[in-house]
PDB file of N, CA and C in Angstrom:
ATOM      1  N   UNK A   1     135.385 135.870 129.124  1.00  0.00           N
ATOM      2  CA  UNK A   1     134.567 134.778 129.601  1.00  0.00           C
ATOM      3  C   UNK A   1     133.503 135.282 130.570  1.00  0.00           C
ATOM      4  N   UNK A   2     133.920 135.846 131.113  1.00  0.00           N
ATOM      5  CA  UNK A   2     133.009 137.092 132.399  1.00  0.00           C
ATOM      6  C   UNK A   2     132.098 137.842 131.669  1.00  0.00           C
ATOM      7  N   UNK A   3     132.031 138.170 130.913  1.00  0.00           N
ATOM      8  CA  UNK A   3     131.276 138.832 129.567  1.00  0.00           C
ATOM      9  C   UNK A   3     130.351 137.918 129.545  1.00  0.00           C
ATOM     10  N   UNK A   4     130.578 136.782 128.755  1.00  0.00           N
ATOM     11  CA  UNK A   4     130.088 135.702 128.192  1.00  0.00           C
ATOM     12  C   UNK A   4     129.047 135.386 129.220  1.00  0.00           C
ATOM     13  N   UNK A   5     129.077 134.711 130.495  1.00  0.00           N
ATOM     14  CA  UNK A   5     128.365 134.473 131.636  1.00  0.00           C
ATOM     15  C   UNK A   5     127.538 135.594 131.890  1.00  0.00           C
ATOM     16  N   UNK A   6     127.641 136.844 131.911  1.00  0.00           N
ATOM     17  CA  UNK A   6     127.209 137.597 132.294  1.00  0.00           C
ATOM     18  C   UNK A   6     126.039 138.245 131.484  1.00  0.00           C
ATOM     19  N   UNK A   7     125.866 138.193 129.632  1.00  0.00           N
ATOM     20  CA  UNK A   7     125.276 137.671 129.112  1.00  0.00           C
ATOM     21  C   UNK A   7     124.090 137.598 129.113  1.00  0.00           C
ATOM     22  N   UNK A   8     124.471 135.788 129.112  1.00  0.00           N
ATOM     23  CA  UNK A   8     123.644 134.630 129.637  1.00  0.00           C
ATOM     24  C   UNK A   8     122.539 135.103 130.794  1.00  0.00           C
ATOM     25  N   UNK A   9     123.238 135.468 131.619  1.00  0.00           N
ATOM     26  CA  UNK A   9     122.669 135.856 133.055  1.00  0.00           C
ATOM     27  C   UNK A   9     121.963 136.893 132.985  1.00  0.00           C
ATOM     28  N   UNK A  10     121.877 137.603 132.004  1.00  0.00           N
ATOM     29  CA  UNK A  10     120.609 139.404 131.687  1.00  0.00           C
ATOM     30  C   UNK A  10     119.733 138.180 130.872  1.00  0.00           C
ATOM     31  N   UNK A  11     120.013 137.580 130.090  1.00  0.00           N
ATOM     32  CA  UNK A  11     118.956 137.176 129.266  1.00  0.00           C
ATOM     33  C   UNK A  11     117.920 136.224 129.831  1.00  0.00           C
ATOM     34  N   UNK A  12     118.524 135.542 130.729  1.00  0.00           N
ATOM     35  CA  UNK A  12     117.494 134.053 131.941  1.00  0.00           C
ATOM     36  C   UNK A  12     116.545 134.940 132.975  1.00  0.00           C
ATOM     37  N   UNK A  13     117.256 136.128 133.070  1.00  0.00           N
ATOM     38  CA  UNK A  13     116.244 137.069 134.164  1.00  0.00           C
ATOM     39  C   UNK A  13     114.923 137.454 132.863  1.00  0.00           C
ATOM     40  N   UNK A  14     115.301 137.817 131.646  1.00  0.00           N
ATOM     41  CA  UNK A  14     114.033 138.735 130.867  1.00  0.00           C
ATOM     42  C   UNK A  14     113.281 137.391 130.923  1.00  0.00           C
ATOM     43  N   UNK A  15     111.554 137.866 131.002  1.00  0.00           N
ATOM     44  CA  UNK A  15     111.016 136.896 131.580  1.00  0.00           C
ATOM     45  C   UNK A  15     110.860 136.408 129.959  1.00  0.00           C
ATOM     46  N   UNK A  16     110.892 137.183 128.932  1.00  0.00           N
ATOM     47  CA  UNK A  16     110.440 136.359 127.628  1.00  0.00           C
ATOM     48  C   UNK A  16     111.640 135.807 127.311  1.00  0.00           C
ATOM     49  N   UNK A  17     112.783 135.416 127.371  1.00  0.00           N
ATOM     50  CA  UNK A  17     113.626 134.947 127.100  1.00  0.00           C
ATOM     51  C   UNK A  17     113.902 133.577 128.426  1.00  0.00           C
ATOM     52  N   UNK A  18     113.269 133.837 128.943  1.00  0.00           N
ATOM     53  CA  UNK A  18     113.348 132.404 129.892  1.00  0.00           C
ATOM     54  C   UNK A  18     112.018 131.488 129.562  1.00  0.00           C
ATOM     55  N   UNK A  19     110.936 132.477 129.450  1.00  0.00           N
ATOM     56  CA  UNK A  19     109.115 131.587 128.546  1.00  0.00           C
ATOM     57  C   UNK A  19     109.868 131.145 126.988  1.00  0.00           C
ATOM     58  N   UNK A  20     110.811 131.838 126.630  1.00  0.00           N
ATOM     59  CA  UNK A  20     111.322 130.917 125.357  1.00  0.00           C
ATOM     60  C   UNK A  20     111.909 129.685 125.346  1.00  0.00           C
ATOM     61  N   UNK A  21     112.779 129.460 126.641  1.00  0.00           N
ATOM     62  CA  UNK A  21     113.440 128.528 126.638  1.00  0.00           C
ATOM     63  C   UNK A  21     112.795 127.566 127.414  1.00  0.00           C
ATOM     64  N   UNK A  22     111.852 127.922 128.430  1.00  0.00           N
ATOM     65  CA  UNK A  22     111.110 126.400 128.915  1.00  0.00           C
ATOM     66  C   UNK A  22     110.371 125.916 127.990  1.00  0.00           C
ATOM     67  N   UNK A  23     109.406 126.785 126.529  1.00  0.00           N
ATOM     68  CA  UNK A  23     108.830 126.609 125.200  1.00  0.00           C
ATOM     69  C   UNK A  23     109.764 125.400 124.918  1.00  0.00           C
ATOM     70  N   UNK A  24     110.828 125.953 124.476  1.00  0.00           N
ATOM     71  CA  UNK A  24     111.478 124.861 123.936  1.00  0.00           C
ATOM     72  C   UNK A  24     112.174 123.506 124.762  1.00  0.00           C
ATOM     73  N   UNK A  25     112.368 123.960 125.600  1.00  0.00           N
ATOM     74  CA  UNK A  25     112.635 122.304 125.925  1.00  0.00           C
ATOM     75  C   UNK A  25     111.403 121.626 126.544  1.00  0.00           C
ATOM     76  N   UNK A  26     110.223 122.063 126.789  1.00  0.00           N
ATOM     77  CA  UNK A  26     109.111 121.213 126.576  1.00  0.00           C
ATOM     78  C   UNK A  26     108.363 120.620 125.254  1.00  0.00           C
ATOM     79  N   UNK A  27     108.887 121.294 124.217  1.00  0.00           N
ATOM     80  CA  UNK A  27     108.279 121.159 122.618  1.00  0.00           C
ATOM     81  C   UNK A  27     109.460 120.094 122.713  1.00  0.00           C
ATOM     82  N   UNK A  28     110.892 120.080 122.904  1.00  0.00           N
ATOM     83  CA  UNK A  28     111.894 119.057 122.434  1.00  0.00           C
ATOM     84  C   UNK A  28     111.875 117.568 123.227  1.00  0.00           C
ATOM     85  N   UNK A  29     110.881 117.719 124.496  1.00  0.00           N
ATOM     86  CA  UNK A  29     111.391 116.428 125.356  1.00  0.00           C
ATOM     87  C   UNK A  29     109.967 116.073 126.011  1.00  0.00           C
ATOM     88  N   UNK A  30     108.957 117.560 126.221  1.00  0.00           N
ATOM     89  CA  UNK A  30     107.511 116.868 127.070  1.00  0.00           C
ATOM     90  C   UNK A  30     106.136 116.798 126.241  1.00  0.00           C
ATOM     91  N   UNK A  31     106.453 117.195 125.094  1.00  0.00           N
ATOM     92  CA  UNK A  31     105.372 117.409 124.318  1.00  0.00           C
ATOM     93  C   UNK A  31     105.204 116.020 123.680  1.00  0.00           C
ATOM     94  N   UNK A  32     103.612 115.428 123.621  1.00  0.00           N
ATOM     95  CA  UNK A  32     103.225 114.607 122.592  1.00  0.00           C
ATOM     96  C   UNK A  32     103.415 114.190 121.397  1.00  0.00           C
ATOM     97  N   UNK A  33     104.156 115.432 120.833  1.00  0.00           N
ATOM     98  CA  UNK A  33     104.435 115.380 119.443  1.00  0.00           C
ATOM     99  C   UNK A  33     106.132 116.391 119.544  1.00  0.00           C
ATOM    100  N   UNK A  34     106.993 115.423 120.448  1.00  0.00           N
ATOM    101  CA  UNK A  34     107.716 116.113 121.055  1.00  0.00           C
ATOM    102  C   UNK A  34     109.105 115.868 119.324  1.00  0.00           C
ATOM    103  N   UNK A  35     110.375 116.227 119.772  1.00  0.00           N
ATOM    104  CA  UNK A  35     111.246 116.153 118.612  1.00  0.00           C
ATOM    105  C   UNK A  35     111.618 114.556 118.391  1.00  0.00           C
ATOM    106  N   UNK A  36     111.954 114.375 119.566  1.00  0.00           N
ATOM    107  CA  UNK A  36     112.392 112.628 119.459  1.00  0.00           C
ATOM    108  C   UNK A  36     111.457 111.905 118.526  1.00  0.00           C
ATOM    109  N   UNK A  37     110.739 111.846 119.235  1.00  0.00           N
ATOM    110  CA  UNK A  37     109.382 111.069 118.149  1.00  0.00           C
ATOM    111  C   UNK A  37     109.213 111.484 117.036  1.00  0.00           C
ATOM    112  N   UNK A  38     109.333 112.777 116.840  1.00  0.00           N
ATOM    113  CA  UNK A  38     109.015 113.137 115.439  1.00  0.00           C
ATOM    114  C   UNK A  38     110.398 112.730 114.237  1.00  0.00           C
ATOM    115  N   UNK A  39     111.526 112.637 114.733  1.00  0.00           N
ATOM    116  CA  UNK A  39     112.565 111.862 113.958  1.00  0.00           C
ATOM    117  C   UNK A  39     112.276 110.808 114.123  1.00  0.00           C
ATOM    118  N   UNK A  40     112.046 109.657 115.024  1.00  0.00           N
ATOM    119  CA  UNK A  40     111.997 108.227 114.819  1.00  0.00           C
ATOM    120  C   UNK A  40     110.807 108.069 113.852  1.00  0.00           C
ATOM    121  N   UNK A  41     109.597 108.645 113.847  1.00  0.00           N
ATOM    122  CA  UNK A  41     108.890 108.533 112.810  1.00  0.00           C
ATOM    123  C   UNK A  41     109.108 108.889 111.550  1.00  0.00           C
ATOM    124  N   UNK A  42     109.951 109.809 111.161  1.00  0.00           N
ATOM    125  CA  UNK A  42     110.641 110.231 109.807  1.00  0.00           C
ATOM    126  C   UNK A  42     111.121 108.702 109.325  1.00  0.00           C
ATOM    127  N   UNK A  43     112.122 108.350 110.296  1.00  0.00           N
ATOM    128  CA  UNK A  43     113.038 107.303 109.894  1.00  0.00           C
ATOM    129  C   UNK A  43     112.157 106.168 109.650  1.00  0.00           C
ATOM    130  N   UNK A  44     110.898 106.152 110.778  1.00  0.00           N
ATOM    131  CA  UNK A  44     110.043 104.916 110.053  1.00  0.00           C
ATOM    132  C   UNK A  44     109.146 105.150 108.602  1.00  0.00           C
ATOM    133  N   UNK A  45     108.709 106.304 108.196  1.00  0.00           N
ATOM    134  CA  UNK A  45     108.506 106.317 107.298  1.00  0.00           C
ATOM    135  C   UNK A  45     109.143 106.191 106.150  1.00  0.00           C
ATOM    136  N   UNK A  46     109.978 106.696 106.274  1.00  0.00           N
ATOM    137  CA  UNK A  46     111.119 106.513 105.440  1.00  0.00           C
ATOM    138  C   UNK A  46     111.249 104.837 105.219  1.00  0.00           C
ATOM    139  N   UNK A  47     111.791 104.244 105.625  1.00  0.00           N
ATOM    140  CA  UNK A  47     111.851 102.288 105.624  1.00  0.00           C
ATOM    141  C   UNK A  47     110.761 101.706 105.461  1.00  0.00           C
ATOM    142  N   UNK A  48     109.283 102.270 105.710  1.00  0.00           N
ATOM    143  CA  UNK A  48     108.259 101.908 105.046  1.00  0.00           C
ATOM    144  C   UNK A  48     108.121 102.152 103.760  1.00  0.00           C
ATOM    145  N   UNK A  49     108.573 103.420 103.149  1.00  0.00           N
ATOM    146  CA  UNK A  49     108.408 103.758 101.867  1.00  0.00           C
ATOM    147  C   UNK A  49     109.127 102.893 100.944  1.00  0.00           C
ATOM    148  N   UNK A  50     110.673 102.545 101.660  1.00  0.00           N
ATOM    149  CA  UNK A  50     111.360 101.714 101.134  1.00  0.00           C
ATOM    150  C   UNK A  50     110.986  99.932 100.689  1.00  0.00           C
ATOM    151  N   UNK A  51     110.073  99.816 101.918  1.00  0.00           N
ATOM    152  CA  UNK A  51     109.726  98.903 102.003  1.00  0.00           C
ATOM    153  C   UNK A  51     108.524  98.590 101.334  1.00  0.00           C
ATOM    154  N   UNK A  52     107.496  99.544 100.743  1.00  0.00           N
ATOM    155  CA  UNK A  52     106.688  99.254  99.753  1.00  0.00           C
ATOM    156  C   UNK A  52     107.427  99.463  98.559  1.00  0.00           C
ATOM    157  N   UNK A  53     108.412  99.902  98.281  1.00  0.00           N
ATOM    158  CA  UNK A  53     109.039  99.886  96.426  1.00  0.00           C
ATOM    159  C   UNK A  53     109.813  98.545  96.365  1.00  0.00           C
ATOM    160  N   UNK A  54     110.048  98.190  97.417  1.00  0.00           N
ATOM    161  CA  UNK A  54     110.562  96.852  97.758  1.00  0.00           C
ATOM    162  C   UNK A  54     109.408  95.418  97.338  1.00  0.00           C
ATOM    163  N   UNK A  55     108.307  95.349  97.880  1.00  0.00           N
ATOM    164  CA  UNK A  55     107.165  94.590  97.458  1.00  0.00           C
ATOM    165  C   UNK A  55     106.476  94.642  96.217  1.00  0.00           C
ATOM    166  N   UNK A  56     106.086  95.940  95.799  1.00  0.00           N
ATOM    167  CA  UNK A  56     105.790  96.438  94.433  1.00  0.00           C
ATOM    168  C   UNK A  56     107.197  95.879  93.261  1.00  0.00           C
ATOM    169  N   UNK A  57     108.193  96.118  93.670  1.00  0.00           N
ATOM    170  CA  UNK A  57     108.947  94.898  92.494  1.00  0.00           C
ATOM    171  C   UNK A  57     108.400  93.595  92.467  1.00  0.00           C
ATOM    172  N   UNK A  58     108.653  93.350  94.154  1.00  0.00           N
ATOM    173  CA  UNK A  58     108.322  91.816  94.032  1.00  0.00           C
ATOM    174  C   UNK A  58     106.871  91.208  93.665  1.00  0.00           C
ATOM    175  N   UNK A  59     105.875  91.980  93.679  1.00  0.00           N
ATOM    176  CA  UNK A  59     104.533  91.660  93.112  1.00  0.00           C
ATOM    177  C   UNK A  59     104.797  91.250  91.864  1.00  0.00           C
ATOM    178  N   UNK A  60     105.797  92.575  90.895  1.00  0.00           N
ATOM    179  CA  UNK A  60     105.771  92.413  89.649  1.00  0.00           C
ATOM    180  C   UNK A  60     106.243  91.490  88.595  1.00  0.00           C
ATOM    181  N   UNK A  61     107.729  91.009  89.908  1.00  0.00           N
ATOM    182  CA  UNK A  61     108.209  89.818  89.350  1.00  0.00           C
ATOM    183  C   UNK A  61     107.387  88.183  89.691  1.00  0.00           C
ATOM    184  N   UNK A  62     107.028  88.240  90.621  1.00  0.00           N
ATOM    185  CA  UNK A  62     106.085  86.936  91.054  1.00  0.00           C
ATOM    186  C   UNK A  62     105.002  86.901  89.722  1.00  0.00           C
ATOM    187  N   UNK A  63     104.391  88.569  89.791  1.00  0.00           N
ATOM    188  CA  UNK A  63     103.414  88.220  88.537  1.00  0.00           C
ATOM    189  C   UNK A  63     103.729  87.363  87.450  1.00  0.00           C
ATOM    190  N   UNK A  64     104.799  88.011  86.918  1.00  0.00           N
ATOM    191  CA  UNK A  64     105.611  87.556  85.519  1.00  0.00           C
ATOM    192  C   UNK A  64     105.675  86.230  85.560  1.00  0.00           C
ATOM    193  N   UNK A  65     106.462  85.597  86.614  1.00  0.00           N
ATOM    194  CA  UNK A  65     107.009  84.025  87.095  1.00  0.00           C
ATOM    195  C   UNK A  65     105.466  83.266  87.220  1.00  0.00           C
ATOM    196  N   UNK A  66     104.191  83.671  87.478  1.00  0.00           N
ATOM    197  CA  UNK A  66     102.930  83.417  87.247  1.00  0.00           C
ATOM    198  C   UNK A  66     102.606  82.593  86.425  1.00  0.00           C
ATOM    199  N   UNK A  67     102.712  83.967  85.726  1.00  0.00           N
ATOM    200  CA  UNK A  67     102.265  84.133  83.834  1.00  0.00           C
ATOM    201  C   UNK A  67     102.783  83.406  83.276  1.00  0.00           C
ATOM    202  N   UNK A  68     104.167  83.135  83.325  1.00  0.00           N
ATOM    203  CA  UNK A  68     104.967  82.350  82.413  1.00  0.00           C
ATOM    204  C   UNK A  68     104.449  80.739  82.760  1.00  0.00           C
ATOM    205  N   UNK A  69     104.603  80.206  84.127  1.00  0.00           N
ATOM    206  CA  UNK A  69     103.968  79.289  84.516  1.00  0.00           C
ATOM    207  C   UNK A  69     102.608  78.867  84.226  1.00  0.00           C
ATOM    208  N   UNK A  70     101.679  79.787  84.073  1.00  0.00           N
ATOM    209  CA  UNK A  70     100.539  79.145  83.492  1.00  0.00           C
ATOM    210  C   UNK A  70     100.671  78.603  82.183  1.00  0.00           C
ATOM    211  N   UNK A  71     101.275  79.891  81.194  1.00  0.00           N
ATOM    212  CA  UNK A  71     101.309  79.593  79.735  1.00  0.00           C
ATOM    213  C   UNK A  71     102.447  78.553  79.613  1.00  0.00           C
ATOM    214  N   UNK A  72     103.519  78.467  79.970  1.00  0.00           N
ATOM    215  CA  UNK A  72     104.281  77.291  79.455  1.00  0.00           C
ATOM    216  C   UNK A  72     105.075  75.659  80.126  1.00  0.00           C
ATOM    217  N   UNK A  73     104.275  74.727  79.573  1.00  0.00           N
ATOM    218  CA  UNK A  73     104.608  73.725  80.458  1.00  0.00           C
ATOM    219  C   UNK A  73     105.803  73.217  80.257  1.00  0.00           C
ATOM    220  N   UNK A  74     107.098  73.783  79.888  1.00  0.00           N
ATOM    221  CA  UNK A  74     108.406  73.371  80.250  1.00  0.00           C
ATOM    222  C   UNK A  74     108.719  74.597  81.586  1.00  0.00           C
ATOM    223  N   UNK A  75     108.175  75.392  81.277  1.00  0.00           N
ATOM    224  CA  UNK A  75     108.944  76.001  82.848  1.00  0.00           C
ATOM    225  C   UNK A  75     108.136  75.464  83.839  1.00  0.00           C
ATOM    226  N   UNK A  76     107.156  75.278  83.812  1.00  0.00           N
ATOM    227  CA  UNK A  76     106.266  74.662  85.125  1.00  0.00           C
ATOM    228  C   UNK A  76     106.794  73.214  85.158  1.00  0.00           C
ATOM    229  N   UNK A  77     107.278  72.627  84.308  1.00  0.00           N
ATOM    230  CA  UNK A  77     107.570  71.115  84.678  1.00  0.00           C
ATOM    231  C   UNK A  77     108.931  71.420  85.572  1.00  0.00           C
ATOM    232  N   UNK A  78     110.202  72.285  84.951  1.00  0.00           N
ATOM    233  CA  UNK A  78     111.435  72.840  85.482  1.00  0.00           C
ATOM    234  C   UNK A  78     110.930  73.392  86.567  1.00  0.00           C
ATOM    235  N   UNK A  79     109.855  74.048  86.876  1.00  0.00           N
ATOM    236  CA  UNK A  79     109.747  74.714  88.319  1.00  0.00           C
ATOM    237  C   UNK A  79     109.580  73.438  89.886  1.00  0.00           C
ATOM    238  N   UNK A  80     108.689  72.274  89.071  1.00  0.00           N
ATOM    239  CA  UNK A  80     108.415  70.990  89.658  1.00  0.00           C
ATOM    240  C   UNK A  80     109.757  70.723  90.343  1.00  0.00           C
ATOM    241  N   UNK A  81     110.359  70.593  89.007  1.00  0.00           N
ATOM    242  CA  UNK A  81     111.878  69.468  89.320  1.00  0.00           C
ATOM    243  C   UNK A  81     112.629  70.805  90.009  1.00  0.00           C
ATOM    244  N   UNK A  82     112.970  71.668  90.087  1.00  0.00           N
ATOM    245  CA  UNK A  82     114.017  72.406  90.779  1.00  0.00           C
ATOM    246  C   UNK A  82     113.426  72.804  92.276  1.00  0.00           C
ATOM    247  N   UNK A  83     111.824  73.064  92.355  1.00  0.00           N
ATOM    248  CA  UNK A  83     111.608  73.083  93.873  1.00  0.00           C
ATOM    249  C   UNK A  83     110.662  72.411  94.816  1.00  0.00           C
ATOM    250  N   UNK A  84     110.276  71.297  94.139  1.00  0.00           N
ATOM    251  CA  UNK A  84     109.280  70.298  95.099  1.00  0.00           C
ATOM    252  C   UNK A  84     110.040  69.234  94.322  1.00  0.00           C
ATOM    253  N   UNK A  85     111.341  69.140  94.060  1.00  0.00           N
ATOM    254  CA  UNK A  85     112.342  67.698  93.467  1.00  0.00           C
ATOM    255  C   UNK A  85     110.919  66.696  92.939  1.00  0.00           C
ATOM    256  N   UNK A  86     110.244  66.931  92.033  1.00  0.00           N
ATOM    257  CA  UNK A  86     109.238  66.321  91.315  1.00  0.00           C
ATOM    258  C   UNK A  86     109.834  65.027  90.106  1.00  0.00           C
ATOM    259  N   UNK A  87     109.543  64.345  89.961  1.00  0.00           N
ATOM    260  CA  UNK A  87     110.292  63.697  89.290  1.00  0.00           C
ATOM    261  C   UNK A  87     108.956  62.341  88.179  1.00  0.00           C
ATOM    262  N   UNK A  88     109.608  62.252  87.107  1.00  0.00           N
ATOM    263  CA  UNK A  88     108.413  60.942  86.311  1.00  0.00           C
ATOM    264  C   UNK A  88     109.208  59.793  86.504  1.00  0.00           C
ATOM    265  N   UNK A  89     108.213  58.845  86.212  1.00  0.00           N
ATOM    266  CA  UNK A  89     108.075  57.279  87.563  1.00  0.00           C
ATOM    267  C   UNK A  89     109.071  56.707  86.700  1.00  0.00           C
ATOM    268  N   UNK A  90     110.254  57.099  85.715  1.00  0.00           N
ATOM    269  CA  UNK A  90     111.264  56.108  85.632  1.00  0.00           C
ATOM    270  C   UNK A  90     112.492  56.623  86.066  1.00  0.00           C
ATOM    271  N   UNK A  91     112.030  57.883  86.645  1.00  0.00           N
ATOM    272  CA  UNK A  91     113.873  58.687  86.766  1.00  0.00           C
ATOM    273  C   UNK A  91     113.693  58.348  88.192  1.00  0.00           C
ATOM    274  N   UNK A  92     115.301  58.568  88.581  1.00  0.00           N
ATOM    275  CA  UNK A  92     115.702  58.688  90.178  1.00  0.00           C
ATOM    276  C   UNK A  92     116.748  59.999  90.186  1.00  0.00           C
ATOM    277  N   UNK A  93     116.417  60.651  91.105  1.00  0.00           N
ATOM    278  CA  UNK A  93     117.134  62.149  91.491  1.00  0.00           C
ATOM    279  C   UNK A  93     117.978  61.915  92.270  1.00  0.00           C
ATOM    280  N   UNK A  94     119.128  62.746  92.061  1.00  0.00           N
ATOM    281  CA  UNK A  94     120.797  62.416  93.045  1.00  0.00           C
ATOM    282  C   UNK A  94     120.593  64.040  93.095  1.00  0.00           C
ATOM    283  N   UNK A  95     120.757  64.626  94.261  1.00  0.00           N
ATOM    284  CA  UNK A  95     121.022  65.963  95.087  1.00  0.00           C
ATOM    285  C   UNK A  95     122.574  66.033  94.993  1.00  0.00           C
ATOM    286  N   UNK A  96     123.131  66.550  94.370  1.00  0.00           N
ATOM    287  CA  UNK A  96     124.569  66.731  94.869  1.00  0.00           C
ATOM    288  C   UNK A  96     124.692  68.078  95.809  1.00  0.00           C
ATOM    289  N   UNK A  97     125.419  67.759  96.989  1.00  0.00           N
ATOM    290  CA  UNK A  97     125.346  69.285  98.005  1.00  0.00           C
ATOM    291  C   UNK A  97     126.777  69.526  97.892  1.00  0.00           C
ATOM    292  N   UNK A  98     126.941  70.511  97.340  1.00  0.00           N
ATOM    293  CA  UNK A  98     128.662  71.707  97.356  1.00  0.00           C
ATOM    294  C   UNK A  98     128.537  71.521  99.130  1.00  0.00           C
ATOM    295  N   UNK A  99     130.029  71.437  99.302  1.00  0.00           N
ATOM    296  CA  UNK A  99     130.108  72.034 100.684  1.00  0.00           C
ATOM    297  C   UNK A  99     131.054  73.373 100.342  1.00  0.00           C
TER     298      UNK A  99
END
């Protein structure tokens, strides 16, 4: 263990081995573009990336649900009645709610 410490203790005196280690813990904790930041930005990029393959489906399916809606007037009438409860002037609508 005396070894071990002792070491340590030749290497903190060489002056390039002590300019190495203030290098690095100013690159890991005082620098602008220090380590911390540079992982939290990984991770945000990362969940952004996710988060555009995420929208790019959903563009593609909204498109579709569009399309279909323009061209066919039984799903646009079904789209009426299932989400603005749309209804023609002889029916009456009953909501049944599951609890």
């Amino acid at each position: 263990m005396k070894g071990l410490k002792n070491f340590y203790f030749k290497r903190l005196h060489n002056k390039y081995g002590l300019t190495f280690i203030v290098f690095l813990v100013w690159m890991i904790f005082f620098d602008t573009n220090n380590l911390i930041d540079r992982v939290d930005s990984i991770k945000q990029r990362r969940k952004l990336k996710s988060d555009i393959e995420y929208f790019k489906h959903r563009i593609e399916t909204d498109s579709k649900n569009l399309k279909e809606l323009k061209t066919n007037p039984e799903v646009l009438e079904k789209f009426g009645r299932e989400q603005y409860f749309m209804k023609k002037d002889n029916e009456d609508i009953f909501i049944i709610v599951k609890d």
